[in-house]
Protein backbone atom coordinates (compact mmCIF):
# COMPACT_ATOMS: atom_id res chain seq x y z
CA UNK A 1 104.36 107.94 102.62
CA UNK A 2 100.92 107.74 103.74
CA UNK A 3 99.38 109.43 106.80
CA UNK A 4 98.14 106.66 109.43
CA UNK A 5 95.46 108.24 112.03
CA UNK A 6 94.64 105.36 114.29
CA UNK A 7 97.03 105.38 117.30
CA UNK A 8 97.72 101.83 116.85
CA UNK A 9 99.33 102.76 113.23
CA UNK A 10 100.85 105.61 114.64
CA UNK A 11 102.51 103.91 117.07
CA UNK A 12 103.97 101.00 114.78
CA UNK A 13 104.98 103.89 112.06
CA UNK A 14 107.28 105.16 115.27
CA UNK A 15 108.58 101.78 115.94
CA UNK A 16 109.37 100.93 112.10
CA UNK A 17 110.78 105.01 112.11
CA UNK A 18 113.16 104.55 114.51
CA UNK A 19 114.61 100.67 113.00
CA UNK A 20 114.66 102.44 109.70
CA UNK A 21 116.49 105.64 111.07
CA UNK A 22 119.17 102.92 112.92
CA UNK A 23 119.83 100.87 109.78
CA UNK A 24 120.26 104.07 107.67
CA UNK A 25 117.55 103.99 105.10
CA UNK A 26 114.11 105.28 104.01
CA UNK A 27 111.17 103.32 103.67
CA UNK A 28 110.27 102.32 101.03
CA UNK A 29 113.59 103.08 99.55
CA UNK A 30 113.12 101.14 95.98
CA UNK A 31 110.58 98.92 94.26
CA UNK A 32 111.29 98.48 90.98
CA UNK A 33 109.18 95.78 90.72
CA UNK A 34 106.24 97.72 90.86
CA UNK A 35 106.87 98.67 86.84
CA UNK A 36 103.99 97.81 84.74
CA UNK A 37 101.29 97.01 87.46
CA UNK A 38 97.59 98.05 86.42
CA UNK A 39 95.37 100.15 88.74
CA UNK A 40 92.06 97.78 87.90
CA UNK A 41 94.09 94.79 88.77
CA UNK A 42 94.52 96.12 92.40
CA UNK A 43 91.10 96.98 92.17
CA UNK A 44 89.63 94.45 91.46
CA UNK A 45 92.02 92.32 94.32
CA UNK A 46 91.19 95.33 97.12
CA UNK A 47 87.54 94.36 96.50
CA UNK A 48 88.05 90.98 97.77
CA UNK A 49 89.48 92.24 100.79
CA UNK A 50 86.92 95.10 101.87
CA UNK A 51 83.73 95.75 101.01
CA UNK A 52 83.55 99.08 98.64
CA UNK A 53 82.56 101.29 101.62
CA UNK A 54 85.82 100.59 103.28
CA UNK A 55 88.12 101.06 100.75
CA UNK A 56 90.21 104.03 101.02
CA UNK A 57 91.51 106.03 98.19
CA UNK A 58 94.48 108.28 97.53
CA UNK A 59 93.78 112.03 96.28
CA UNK A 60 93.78 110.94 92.37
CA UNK A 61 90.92 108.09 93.25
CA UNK A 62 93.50 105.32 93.53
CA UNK A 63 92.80 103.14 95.79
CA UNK A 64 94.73 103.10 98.66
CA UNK A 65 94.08 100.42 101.35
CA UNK A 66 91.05 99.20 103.59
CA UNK A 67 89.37 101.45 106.65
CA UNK A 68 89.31 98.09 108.28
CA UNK A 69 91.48 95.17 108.96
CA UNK A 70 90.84 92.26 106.57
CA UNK A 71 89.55 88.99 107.47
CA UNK A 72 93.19 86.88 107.95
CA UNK A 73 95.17 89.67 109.17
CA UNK A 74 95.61 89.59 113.41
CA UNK A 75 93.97 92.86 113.95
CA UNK A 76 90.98 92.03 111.87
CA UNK A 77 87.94 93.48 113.33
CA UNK A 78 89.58 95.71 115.23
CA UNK A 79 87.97 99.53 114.79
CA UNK A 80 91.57 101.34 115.87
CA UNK A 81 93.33 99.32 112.73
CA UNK A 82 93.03 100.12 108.93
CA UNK A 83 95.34 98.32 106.12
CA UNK A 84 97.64 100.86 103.89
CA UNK A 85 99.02 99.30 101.05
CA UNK A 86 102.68 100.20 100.42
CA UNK A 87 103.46 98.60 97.53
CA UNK A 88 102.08 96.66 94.46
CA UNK A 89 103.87 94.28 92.49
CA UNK A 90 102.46 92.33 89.56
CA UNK A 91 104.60 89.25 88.05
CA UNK A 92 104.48 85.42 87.27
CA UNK A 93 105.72 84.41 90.73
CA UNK A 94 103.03 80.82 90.92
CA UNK A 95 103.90 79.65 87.89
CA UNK A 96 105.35 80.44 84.79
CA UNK A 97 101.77 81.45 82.71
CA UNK A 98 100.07 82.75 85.95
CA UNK A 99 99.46 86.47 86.50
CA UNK A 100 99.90 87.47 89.67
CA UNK A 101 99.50 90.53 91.80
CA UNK A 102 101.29 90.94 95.33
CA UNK A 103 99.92 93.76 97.61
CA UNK A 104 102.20 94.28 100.59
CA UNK A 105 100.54 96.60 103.64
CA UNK A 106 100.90 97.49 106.68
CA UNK A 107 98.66 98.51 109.52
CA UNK A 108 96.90 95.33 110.86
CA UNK A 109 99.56 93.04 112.16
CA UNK A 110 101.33 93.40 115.54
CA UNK A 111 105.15 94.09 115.67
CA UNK A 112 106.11 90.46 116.04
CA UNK A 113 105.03 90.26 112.28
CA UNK A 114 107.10 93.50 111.58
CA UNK A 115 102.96 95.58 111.53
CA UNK A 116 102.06 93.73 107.97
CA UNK A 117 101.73 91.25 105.61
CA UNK A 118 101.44 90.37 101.76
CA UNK A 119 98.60 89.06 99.64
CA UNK A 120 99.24 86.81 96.57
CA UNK A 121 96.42 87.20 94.24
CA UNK A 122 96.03 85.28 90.49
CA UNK A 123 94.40 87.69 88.22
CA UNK A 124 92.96 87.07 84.69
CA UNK A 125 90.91 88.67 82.30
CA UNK A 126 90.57 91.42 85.28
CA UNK A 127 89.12 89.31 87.81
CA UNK A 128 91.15 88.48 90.80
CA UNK A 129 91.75 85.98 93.36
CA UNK A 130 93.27 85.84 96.95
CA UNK A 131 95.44 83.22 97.42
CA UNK A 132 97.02 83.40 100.13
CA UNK A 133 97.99 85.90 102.83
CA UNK A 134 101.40 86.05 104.61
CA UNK A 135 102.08 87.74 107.66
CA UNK A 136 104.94 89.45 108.42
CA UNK A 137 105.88 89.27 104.69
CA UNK A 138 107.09 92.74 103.53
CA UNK A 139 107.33 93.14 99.77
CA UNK A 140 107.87 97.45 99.57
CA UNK A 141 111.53 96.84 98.70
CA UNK A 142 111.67 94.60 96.25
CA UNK A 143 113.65 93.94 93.12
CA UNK A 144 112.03 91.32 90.73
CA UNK A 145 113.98 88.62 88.86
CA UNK A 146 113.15 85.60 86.99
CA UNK A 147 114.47 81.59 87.76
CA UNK A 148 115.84 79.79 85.23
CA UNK A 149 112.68 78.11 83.76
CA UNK A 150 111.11 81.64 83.80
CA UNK A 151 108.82 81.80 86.94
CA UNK A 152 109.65 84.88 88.89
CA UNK A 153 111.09 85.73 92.39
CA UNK A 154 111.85 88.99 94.64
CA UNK A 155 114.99 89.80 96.04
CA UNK A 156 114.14 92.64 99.12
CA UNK A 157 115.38 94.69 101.92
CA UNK A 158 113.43 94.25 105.00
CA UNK A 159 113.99 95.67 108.67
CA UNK A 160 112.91 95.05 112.20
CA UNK A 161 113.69 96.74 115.56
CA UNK A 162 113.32 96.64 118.92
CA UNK A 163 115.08 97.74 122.78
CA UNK A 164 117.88 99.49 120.66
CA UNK A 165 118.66 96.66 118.35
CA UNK A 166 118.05 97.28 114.73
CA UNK A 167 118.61 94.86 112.22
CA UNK A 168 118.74 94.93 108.29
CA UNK A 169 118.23 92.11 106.38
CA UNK A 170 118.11 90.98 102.22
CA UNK A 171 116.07 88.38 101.70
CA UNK A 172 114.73 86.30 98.84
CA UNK A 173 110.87 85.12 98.25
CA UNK A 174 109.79 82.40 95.77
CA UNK A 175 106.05 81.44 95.76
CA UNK A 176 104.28 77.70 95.08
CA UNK A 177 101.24 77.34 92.84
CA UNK A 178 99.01 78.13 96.18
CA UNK A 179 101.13 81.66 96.71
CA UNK A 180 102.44 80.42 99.76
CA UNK A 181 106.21 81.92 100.21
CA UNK A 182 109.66 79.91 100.98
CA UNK A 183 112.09 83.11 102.11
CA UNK A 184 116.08 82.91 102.36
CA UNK A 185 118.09 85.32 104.55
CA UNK A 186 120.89 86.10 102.06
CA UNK A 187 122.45 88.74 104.92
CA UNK A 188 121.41 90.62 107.98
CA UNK A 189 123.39 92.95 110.20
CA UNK A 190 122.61 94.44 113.49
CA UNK A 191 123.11 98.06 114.70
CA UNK A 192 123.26 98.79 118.62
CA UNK A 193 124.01 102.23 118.51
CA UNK A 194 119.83 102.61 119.68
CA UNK A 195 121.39 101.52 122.45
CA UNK A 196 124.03 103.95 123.41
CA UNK A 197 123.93 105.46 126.91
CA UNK A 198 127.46 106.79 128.35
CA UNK A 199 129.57 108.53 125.76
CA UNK A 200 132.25 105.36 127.03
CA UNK A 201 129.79 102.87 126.21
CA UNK A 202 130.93 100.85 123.15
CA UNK A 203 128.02 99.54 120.62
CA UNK A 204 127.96 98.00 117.17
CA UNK A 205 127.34 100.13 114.28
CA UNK A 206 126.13 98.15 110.97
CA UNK A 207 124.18 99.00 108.22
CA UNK A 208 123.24 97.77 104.71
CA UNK A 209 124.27 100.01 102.13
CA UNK A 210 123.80 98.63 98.47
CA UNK A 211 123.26 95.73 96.08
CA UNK A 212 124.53 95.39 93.03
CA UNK A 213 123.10 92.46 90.02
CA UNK A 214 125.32 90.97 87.77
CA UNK A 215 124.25 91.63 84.92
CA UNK A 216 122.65 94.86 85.33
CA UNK A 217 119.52 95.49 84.01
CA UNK A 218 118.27 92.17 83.02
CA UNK A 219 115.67 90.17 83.85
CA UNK A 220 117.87 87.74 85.00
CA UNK A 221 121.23 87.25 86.96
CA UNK A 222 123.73 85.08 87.83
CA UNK A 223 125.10 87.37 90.66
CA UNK A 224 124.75 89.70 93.42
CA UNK A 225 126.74 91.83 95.83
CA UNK A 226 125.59 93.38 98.91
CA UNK A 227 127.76 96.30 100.51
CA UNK A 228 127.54 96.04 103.95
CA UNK A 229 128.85 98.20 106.99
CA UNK A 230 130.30 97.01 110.40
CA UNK A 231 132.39 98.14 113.49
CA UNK A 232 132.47 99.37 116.94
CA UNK A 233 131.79 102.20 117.77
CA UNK A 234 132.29 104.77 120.94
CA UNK A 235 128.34 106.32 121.85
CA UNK A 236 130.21 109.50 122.17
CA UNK A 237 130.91 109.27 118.56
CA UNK A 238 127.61 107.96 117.53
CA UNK A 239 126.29 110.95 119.36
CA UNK A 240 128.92 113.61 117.70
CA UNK A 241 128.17 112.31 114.37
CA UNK A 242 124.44 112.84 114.79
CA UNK A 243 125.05 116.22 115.90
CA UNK A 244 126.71 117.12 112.88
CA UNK A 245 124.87 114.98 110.79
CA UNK A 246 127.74 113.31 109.30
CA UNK A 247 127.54 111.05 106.48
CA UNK A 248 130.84 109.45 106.38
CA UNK A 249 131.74 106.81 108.76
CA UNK A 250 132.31 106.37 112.09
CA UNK A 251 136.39 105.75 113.08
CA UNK A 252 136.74 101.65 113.35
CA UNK A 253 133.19 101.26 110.72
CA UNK A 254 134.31 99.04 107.70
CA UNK A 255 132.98 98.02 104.81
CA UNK A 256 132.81 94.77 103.57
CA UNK A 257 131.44 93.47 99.98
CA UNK A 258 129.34 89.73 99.82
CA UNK A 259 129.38 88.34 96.82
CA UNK A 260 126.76 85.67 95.75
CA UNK A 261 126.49 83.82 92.36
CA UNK A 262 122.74 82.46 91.15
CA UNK A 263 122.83 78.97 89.46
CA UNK A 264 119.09 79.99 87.86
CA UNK A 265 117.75 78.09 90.83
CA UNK A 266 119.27 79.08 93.96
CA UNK A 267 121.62 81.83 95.14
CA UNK A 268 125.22 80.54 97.08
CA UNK A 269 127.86 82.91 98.54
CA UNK A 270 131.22 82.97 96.82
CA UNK A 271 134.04 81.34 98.65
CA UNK A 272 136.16 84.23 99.19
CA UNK A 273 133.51 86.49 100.75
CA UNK A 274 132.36 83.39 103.33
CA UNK A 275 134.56 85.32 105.97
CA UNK A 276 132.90 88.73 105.78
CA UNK A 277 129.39 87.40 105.16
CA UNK A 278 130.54 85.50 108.72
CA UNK A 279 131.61 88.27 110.35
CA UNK A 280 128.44 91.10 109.42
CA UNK A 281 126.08 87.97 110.77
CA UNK A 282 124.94 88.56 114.33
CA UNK A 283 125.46 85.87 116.54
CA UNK A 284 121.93 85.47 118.39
């Protein structure tokens, strides 16, 4: 992962740290839809977001993100922000023949909108174009699938936390012809352990820990399963478990599978996993 120096970035890399550390994963953990993008294609869309003097550039000349905040993004012109780009994803997610590039960064966007954002770009014949920029959009986990009639869409992991409360999420993002995004929650869980106080205190401990695609490998599916983790949980065994850096789970943790079948247009949960998809919800 990148270095951030601005104490702004700093601080939101802590904040996004300690969500990350609650829900049990690294970030970025996968991207497989990444595969296949070209480095003149970000390029070339990085250039429409900072002039050339403010791009920033990895050890191998890459280019890396923006010593300023782009135009768009909430923290634009100010000089304690820069935008790092954590992921790259090329794909026909607009339309069908479109080639499209989606940059997802962090850095300039304030923790309402989870620090960052993703830009849509069209690209052809190596000239890009920005169409639109979403806020709060994180595309670093992402697996990439295609509809039915062929235009693509991302299924990700995504994570937010805040006063203890850590929540994991898989999500789904389709794009129009402008690039704007429609997302679907497929599941979220929360984890209160960040919470914990007296070893007496009882918190909730839940955690994503897989997806599976049905088929696998393919380009497209009909069906997903997410293995999720819930229970409650003593602090004092939160606390032990930490000490001994235990990877099994807690006493009174279960784990519950949520299956989901895809009708090449939209994704709807199977019947008999309506109960557990119920009970790993949080009730806000």
């Amino acid at each position: 992962m990148r270095l951030l120096t601005s104490l702004r970035i700093s601080i939101a890399l802590l904040s996004v740290a300690f969500c990350l550390v609650c829900i049990g994963q690294d970030k970025p953990q996968f991207n497989t839809a990444s595969a296949g993008v070209k480095a003149t294609d970000i390029e070339a869309a990085m250039r429409l977001l900072c002039s050339q003097k403010h791009l920033t550039r990895d050890k191998d000349g890459s280019v890396s993100g923006c010593s300023v905040c782009p135009d768009g993004a909430a923290f634009a012109g100010d000089n304690a922000s820069k935008l790092e780009i954590y992921a790259e994803t090329p794909g026909h997610f607009t339309s069908v023949q479109a080639n499209n590039l989606i940059l997802s960064g962090y850095g300039c966007e304030p923790h309402s909108n989870n620090f960052g954002g993703s830009y849509v770009f069209s690209v052809e014949a190596g000239k890009a174009r920005l169409l639109h920029y979403s806020a709060g959009l994180i595309t670093d986990e992402c697996h990439k699938f295609a509809f039915a009639d062929g235009r693509e869409y991302l299924i990700c992991r995504g994570g937010w936390g805040g006063q203890g409360e850590a929540d994991a999420y898989v999500f789904t993002a389709a794009f129009s012809a402008a690039g704007t995004e429609t997302r679907k929650t497929l599941l979220s869980v929360r984890d209160t352990t960040g919470e914990c106080g007296d070893e007496s205190q009882i918190e909730r401990s839940s955690e994503i820990k897989g997806l599976k695609f049905v088929p696998a490998d393919t380009g497209q599916i009909t069906g997903l399963t997410i293995t999720a983790t819930m229970g409650e949980v003593t602090c004092g065994r939160v606390a032990a478990a930490e000490k001994s850096k235990s990877k099994g789970e807690l006493p009174g943790v279960k784990s519950y599978d949520v299956e989901f079948v895809f009708d090449g247009k939209r994704f709807t949960v199977k019947p008999g996993s309506r109960a557990a998809l119920n009970r790993l919800t949080p009730n806000d």
